[in-house]
Structures are given as C-alpha cells and as structure tokens.
Protein backbone atom coordinates (compact mmCIF):
# COMPACT_ATOMS: atom_id res chain seq x y z
CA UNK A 1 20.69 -17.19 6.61
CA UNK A 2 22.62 -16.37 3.91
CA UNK A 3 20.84 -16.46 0.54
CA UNK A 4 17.51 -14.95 -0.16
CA UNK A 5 15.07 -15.84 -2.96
CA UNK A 6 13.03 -12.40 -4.23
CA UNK A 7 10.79 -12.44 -7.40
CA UNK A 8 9.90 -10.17 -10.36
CA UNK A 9 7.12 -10.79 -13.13
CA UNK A 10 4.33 -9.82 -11.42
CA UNK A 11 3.01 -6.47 -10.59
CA UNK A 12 5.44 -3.49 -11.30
CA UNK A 13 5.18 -2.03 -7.86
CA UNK A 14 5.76 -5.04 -6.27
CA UNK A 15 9.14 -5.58 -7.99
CA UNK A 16 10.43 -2.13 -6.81
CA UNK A 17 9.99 -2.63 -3.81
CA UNK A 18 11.44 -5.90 -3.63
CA UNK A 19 14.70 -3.71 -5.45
CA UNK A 20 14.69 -1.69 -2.47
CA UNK A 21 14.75 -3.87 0.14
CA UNK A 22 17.65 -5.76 -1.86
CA UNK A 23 19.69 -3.23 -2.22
CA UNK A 24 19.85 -3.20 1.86
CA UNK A 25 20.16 -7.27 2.27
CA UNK A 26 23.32 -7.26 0.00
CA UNK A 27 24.81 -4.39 2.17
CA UNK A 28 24.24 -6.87 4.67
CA UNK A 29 25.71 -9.71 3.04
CA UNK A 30 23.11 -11.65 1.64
CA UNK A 31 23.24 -13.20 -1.38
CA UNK A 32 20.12 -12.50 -3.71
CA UNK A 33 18.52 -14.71 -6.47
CA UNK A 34 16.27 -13.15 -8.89
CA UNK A 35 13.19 -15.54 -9.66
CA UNK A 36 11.38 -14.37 -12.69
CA UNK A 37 8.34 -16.06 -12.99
CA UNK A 38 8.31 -14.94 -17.19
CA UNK A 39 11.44 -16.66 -17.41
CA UNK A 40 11.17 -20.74 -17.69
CA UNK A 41 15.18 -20.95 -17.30
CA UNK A 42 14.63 -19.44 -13.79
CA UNK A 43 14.08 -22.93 -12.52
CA UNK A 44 17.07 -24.45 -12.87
CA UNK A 45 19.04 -22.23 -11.84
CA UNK A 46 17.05 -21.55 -8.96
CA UNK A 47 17.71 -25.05 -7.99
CA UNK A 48 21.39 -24.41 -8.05
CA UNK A 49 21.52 -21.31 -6.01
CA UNK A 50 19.33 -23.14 -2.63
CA UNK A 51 21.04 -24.30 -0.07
CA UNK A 52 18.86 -25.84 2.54
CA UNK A 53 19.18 -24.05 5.82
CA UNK A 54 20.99 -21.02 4.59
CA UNK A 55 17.93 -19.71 1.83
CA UNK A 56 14.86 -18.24 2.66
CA UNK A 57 12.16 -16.74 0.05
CA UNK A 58 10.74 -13.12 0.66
CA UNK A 59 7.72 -12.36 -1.57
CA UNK A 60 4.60 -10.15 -1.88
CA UNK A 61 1.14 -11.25 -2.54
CA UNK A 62 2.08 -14.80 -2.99
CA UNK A 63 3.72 -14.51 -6.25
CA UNK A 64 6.02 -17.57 -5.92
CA UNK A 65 3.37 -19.43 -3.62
CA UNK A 66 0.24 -19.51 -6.28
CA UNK A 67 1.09 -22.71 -8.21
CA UNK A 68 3.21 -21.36 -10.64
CA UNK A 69 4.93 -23.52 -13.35
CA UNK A 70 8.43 -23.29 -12.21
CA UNK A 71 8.43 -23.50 -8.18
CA UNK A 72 5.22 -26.16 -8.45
CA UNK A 73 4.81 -29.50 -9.25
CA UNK A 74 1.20 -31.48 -8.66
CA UNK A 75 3.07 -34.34 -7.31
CA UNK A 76 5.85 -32.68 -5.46
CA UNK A 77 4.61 -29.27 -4.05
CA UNK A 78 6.30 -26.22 -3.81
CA UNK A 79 9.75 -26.56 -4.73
CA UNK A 80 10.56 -24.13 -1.46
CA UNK A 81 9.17 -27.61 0.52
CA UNK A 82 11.27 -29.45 -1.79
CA UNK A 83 14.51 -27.73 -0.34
CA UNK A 84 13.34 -26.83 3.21
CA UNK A 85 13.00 -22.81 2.08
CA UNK A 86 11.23 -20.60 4.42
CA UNK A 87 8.69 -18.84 3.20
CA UNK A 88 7.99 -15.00 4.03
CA UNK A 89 5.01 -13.50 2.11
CA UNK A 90 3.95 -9.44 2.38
CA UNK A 91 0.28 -8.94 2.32
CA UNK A 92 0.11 -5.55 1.17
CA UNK A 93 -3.62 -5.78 0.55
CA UNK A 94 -6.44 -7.10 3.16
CA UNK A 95 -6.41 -10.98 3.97
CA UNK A 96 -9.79 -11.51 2.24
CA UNK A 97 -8.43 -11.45 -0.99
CA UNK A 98 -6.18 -14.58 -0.60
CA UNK A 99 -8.21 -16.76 1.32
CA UNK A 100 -7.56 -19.24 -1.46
CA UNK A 101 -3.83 -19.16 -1.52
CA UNK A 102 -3.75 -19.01 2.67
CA UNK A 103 -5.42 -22.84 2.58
CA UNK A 104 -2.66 -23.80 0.04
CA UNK A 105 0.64 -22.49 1.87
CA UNK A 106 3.62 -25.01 1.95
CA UNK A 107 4.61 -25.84 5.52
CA UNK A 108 7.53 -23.35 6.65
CA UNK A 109 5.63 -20.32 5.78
CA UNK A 110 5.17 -17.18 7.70
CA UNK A 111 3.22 -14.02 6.63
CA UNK A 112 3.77 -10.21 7.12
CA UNK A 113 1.04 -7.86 7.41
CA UNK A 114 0.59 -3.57 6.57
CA UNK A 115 -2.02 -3.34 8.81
CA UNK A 116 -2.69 -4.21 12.34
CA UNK A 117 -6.23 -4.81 11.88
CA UNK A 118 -4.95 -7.89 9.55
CA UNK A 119 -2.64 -9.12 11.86
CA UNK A 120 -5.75 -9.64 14.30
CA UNK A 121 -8.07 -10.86 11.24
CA UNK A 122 -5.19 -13.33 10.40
CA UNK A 123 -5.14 -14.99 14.10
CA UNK A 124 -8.55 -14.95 14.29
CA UNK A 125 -9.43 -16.90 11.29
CA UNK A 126 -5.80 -18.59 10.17
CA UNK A 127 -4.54 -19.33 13.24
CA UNK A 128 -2.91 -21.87 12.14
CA UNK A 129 -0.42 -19.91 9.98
CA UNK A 130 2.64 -18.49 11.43
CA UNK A 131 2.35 -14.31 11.43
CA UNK A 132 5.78 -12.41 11.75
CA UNK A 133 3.99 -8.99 13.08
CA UNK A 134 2.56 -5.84 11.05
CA UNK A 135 5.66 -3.83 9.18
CA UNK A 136 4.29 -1.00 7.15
CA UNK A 137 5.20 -0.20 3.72
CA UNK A 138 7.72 2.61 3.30
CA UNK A 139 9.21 5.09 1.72
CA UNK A 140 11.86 5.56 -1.67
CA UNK A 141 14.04 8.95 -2.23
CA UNK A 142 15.33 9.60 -5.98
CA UNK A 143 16.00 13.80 -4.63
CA UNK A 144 19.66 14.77 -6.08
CA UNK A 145 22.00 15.59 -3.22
CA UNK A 146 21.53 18.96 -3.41
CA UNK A 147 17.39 18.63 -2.61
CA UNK A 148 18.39 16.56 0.32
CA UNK A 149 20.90 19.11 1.46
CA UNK A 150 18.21 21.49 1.41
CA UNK A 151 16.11 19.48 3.12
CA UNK A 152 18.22 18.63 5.80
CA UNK A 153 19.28 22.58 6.06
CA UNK A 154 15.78 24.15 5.67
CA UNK A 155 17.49 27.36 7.18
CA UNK A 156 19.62 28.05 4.44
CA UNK A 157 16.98 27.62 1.75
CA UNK A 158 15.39 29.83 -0.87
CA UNK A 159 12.15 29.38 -0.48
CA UNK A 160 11.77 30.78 -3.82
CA UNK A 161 13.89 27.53 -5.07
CA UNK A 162 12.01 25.20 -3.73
CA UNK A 163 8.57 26.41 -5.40
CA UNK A 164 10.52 26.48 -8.90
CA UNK A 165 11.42 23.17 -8.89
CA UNK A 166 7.58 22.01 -7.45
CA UNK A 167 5.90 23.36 -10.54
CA UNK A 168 2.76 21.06 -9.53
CA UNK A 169 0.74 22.12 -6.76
CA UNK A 170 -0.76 18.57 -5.92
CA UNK A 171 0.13 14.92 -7.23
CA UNK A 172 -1.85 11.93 -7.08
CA UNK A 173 -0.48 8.90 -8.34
CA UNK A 174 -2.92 6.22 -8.65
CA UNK A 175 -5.43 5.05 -11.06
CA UNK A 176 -9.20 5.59 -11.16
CA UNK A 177 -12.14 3.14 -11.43
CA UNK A 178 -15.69 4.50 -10.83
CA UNK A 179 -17.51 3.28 -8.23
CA UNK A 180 -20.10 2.21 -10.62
CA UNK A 181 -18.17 -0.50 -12.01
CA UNK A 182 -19.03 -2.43 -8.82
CA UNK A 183 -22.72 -2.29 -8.82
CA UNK A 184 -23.24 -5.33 -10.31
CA UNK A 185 -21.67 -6.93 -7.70
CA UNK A 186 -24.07 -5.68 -5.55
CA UNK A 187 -27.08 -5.87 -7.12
CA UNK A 188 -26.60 -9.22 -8.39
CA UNK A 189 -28.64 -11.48 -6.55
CA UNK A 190 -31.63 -10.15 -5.04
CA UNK A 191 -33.17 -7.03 -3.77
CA UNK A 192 -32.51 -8.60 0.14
CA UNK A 193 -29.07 -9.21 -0.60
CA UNK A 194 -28.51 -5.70 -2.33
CA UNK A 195 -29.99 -4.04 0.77
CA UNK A 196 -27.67 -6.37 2.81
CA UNK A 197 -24.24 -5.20 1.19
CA UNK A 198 -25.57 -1.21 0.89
CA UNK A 199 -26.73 -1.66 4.62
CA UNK A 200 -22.36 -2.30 5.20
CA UNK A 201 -21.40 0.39 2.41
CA UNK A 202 -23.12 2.98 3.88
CA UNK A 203 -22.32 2.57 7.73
CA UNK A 204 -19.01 2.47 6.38
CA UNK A 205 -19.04 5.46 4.29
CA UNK A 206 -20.84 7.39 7.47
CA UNK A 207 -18.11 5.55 10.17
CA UNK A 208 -14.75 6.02 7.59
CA UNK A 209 -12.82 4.80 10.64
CA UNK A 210 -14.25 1.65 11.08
CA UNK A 211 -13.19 -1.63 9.27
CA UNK A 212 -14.80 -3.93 7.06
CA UNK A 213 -14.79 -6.65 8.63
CA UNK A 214 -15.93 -5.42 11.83
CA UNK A 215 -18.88 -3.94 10.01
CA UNK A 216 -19.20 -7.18 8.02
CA UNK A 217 -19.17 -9.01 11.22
CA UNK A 218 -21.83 -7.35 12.66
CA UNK A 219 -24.51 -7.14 9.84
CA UNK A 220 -23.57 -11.02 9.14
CA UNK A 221 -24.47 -12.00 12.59
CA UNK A 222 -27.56 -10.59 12.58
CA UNK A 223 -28.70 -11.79 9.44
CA UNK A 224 -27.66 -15.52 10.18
CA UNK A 225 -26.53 -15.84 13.44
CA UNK A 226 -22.42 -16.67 14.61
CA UNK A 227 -20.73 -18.62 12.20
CA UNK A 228 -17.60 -21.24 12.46
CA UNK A 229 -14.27 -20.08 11.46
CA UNK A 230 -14.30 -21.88 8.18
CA UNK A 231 -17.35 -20.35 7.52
CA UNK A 232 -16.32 -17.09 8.51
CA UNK A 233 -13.63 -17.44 6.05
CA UNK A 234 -15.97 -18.21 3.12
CA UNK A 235 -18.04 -15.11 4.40
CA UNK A 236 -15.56 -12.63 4.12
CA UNK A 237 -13.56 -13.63 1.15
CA UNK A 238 -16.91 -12.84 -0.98
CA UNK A 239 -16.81 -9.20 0.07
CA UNK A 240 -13.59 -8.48 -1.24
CA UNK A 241 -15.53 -6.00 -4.01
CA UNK A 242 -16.86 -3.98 -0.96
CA UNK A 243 -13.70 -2.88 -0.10
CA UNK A 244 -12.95 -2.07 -3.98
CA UNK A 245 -16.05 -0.06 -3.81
CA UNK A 246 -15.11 1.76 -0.94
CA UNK A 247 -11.53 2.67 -2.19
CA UNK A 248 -12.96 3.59 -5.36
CA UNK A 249 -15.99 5.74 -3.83
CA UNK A 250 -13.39 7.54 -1.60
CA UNK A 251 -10.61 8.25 -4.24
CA UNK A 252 -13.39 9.93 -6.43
CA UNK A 253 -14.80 12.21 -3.63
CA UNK A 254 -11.35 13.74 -2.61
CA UNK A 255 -10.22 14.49 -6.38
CA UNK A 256 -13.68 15.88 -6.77
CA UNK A 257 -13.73 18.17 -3.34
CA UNK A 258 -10.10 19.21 -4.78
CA UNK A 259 -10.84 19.80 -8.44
CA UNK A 260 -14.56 21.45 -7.79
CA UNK A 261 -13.06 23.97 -5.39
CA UNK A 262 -10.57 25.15 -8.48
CA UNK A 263 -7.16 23.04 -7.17
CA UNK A 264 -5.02 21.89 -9.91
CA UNK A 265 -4.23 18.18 -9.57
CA UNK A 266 -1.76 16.34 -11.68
CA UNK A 267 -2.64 12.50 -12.06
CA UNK A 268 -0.44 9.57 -12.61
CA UNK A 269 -2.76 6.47 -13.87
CA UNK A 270 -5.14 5.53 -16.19
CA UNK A 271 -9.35 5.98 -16.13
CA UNK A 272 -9.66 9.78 -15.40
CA UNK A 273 -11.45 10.66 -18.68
CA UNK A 274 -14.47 8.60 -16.45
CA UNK A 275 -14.20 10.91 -13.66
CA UNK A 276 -17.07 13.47 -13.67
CA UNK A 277 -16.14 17.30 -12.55
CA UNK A 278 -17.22 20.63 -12.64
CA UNK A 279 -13.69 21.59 -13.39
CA UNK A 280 -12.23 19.15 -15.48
CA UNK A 281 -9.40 22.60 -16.83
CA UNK A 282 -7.90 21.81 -13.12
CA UNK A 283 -6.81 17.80 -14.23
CA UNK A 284 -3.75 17.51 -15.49
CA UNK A 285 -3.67 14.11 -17.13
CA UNK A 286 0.22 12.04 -17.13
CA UNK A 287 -1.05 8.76 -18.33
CA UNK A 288 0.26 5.70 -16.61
CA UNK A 289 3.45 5.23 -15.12
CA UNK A 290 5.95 2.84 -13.23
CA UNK A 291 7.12 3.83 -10.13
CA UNK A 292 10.45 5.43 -10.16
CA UNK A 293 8.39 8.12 -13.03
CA UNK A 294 5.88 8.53 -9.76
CA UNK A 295 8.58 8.81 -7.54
CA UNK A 296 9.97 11.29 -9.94
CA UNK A 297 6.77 13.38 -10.22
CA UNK A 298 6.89 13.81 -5.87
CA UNK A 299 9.85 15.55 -6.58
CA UNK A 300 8.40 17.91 -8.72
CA UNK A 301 4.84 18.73 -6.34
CA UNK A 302 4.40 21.09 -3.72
CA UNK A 303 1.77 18.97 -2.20
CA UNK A 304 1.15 14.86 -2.47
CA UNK A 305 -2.51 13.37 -2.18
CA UNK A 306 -3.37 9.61 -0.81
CA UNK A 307 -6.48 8.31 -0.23
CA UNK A 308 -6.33 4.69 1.73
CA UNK A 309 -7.12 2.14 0.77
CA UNK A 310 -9.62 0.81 3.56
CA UNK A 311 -6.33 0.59 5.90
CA UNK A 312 -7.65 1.94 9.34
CA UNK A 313 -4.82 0.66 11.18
CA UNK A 314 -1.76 0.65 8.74
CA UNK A 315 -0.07 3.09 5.85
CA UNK A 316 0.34 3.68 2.31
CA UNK A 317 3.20 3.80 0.70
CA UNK A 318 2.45 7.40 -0.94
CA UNK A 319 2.94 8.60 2.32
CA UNK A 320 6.13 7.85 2.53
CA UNK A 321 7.44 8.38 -0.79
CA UNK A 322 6.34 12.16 -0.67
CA UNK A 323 7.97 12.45 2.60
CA UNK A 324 11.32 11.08 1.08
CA UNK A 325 10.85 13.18 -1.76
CA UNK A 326 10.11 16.63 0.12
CA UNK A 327 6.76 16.66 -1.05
CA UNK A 328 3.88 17.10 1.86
CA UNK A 329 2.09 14.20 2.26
CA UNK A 330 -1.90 15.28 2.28
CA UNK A 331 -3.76 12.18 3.52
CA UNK A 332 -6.30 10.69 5.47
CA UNK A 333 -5.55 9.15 8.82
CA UNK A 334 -5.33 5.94 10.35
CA UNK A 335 -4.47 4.86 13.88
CA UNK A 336 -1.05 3.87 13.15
CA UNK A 337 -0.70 7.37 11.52
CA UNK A 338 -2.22 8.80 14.81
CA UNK A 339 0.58 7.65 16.54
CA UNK A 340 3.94 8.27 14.14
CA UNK A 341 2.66 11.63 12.87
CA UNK A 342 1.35 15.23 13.90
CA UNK A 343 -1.09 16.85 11.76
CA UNK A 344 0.31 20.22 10.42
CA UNK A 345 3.97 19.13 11.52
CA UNK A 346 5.39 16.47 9.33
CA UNK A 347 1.92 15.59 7.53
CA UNK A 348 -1.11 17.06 6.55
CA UNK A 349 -4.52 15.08 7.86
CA UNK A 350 -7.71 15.05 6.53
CA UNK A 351 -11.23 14.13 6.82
CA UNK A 352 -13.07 11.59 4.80
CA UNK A 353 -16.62 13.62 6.12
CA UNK A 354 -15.67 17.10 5.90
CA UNK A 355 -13.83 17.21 2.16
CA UNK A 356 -14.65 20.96 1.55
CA UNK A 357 -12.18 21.75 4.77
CA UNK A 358 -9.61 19.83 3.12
CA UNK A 359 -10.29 21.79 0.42
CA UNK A 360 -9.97 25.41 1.59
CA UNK A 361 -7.16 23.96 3.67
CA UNK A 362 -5.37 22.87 0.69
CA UNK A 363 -5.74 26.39 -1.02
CA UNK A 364 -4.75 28.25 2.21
CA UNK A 365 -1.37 26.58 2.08
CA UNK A 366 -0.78 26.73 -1.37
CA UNK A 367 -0.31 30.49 -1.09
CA UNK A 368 1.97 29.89 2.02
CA UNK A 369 5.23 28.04 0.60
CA UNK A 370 7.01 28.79 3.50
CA UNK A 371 4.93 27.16 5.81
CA UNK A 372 4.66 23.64 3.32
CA UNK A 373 8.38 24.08 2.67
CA UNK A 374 8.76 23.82 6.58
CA UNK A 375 6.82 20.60 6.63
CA UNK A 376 8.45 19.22 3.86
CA UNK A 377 11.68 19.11 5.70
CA UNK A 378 10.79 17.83 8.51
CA UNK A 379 8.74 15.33 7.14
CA UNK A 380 11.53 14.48 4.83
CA UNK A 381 14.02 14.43 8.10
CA UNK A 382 11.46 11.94 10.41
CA UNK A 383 11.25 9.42 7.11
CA UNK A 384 15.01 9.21 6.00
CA UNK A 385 15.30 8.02 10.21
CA UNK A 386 12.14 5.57 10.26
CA UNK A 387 10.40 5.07 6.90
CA UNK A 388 12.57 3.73 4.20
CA UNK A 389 13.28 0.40 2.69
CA UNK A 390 16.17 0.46 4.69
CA UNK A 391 14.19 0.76 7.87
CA UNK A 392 11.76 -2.24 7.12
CA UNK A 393 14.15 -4.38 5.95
CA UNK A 394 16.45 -4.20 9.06
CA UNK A 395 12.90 -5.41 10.48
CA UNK A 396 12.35 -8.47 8.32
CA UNK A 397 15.90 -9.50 8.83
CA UNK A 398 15.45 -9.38 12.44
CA UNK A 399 11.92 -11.10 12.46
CA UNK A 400 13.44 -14.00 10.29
CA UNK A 401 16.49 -14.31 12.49
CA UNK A 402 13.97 -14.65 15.33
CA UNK A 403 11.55 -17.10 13.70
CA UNK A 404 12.68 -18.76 11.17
C-alpha cells in the first residue's frame, strides 16, 4: 500500500485528526490525497491519484461512504468499488448511530472501533462486516520545547513556572446541551413508552458503569420477548437520543458539582448561558473553538475535565490531549482506563455517584501545585510513549497490512 485517500469537509475535529495521523503515514512513505467533499473538482482528480491495489481510504464516521456526490453514483456505487479501494472507517461514536450507513457499505470495507464494548456490539449484530479491532483515540502536543523539556525533567523545574503559565485552574472543552432538550424524545409516544425509556435512563444513571445496550437489552426483552438480529438492529438504532441524554445529563452534573463548590472552570463551546448554577462568577465563558485553540487552552490549565461520553470500555480524546499538553487529565473511568492508568499517578479518576468528592478533591489539589505538577509529567511522559497520533497510526498501518 502505497497511497492513502483521507477526507476533510466534514466535522472540524474529525479533520485534525485525520492531519495527525498524516503527518505520520508520509514519514512512512505514503502518499496522501486530500478528498474534500466541499470541493466538486476533488473528483477528478481523485480519479487520477488511485491506483488499484496500492490505495486504500481511511475515514471517520463514514464521511466518504454516505452517498456523497463525488465518490457516488446511483448506477455505479462507490467510486472506492469502482477502483478496488479498501475501505477503513473510525467509529468514534457508538454503532447505533450508523445503522443506516453499516447496511450500505461497499464490499472491501473494514471498520475500526474506540470502544471495546462496540467491537462486541458490531459482531454481534453486523457480523457480516469486517472489524479491524478497537484503537482508541489519542492524544496531540502543541507545548514549545521548552514545556516538554520541563516535562521530561520535572526535577529541574520551578514549580512556581509552571503555575504562571497555567493561569486556569480547570478546562473543559466541549459544548453544552441541556438534558431537557431530549424530553420530547421521550415523552413522545405514550405514557408506557415514556416509563419504558426512563425505566433504562435511570438504571443507567444509578449503574454509570454499565452500557446501553446491555441495559437496553435487558428492559427490551422483557417487554417483548428475544428479538432477531435485524430486529435488534432496528431496536437499538432508535435509542440513539438515550445516549445523548445521558452524555448531556452527566456533563451538566460534573460542571455543576465543580462550579457550586466555588471551582473556577474555563469553557470552550457554545450553550453555557443554559446551564443553571449557584455560582455562575466561577464560569469563565471562551466561546467556541477549533481544536488546535483547545489544544492551546490545555496548555494554559492546571487541571483538564472530561466527562465520557457513554464509553465504558474505551477513551476520550481529552484525555489524551491534556496529558500531551502537561495538563492533568480529571476524568471519569472506564475499563480500558482501569487498565492503562493509576488514579493519582498519571490521571486523576472520578466518580459519576459521588461528585461532591470530586469536588473537594479538586480543591485539595489546587492548593498543592507540586503534587499536580508531578502528575503532569508523568502523565505527559506515559502519553508521548503510547498515546499519540503517532502511536495509533503505527496501529492502523499494521492492521491494514494484515487485512487488507
């Protein structure tokens, strides 16, 4: 494999990442093509640029594989069938939400996952498609050489240093959406199906670690009975505003358990004049932003917040990029977190049930810079070895060599 097809157009994040994990395939040799789906011209030259056997197309979230003018014709397909391209798609978001596009794939296509639970969800109910294996998402450093140096050094640091150039105490880049604005989802049937999806919300909200679909699962079989695959399929892809729910219900509690108990947060996103809190002086609004401006921000915080998405078995990307930007990573767990990271070495845990220790926690370490300092750099150390672009894309390249 020689040439590689990557994408830009859609959503912002998407595209940087797709950056960083080019930068390393041209270190490697590769040849990259640029399709830009806003671009009409794109086509042609597209066309030029494949050669069958030696091109393969790396995408996220199906941009490239959702009919789009360009790459698909009614009577021809997928222009990657056309030429005999294999195609690798990134799920970075739970199967559900693509159940559409996973009955329309063209033939040589293979999908990567960011969480193990959707690896098993995906052989489950799609066996059929190919799946390379679970690769979580990773980390990007923009620290000048001198922050890395004292990262790498932590002995030789002014401690006093570090805390002037972290003038924010906590960072959360993300945007808000009220839980509220999913209601009507909920309520908009009937009062038996309203108790049926607040029966799954709230074991879910009492059980954090549990998944959706295993919770889904349950309550679905005892309301009708097992189901076929196809029909399992149908089932879950309708509860894809569950999980927005959920995301949305937890993101709200942490900033609130933060900014009630007097912790200045600076946000990155849009929708936080809807969030409700006894001390809204402690938000520090930024407005939206792209990511290298987020990535930018970590660089600047003592301390940077994720919330999961409902990823029990996988990773965020915040994680990372805080770790690779000497900021400590405050987040909630996950399995595959369990098992890569200690709690209070290179990352600090907490619990979705018990907000006001995360809290006190929170304020505790604020007003011990040594001690996040000291996490910082070894978080920053364990990430720059396992958690970059660089990482994961030595992974793909492997997985295609193997597969494709």
């Amino acid at each position: 494999m020689q040439k590689m097809v990557l994408f830009r157009g859609g959503v912002e994040t998407l595209t940087y990442f797709s950056e960083q994990l080019a930068a390393y395939f041209e270190t490697k040799g590769i040849s990259i093509f640029w399709y830009d789906i806003r671009d009409k011209a794109c086509s042609k030259r597209l066309r030029k640029f494949i050669k069958p056997h030696e091109t393969v197309m790396l995408t996220f979230n199906f941009l490239g594989l959702s009919g789009e003018e360009g790459v698909y014709d009614e009577d021809k397909g997928y222009v990657w069938e056309q030429y005999d391209v294999p195609c690798i798609n990134i799920m970075v978001d739970h199967p559900l939400y693509y159940a559409d596009r996973l009955e329309q794939v063209p033939p040589r296509y293979a999908q990567i996952v960011i969480d193990r639970e959707h690896e098993r969800y995906l052989r489950e109910y799609y066996r059929e498609l190919d799946t390379l294996g679970f690769c979580p998402l990773a980390g990007t450093s923009v620290l000048t050489k001198e922050a890395r140096d004292a990262l790498e050094h932590p002995m030789f640091t002014d401690i006093s240093d570090w805390m002037n150039e972290r003038p924010m105490d906590v960072l959360f880049t993300g945007n808000f959406n009220s839980c509220t604005e999913y209601e009507p989802y909920i309520t908009r049937i009937n009062e038996e199906y309203t108790a049926f999806y607040r029966g799954m919300i709230s074991e879910l909200l009492h059980h954090p670690k549990r998944s959706l679909t295993e919770v889904a699962k349950r309550h679905c079989i005892r309301e009708m009975g097992q189901l076929s695959i196809e029909e399992w399929r149908d089932c879950f892809k309708c509860l894809n505003f569950i999980d927005l729910y959920l995301r949305a219900y937890m993101r709200e509690q942490v900033l609130k358990a933060l900014l009630d108990a007097g912790v200045r947060v600076h946000v990155y996103g849009h929708g936080y004049e809807n969030l409700k809190v006894k001390r809204k002086e402690c938000l520090v609004e930024h407005g939206p932003a792209d990511s290298k401006t987020c990535l930018d921000a970590m660089t600047q915080a003592k301390i940077s917040l994720n919330v999961m998405p409902w990823f029990r078995e996988g990773a965020h990307d915040r994680i990372f990029n805080a770790m690779a930007n000497g900021s400590v990573s405050l987040t909630d767990s996950s399995t595959y977190l369990d098992e890569v990271f200690t709690d209070g070495d290179t990352v600090l845990f907490y619990d979705l049930l018990h907000l006001e220790e995360m809290a006190d926690r929170v304020k505790k370490l604020l007003e011990q810079p040594r001690k996040l300092y000291d996490i910082s750099a070894r978080a920053y150390r364990e990430c720059s070895e396992k958690h970059l672009w660089k990482q994961r894309g030595e992974w793909i390249l492997d997985r295609i060599r193997e597969n494709v």
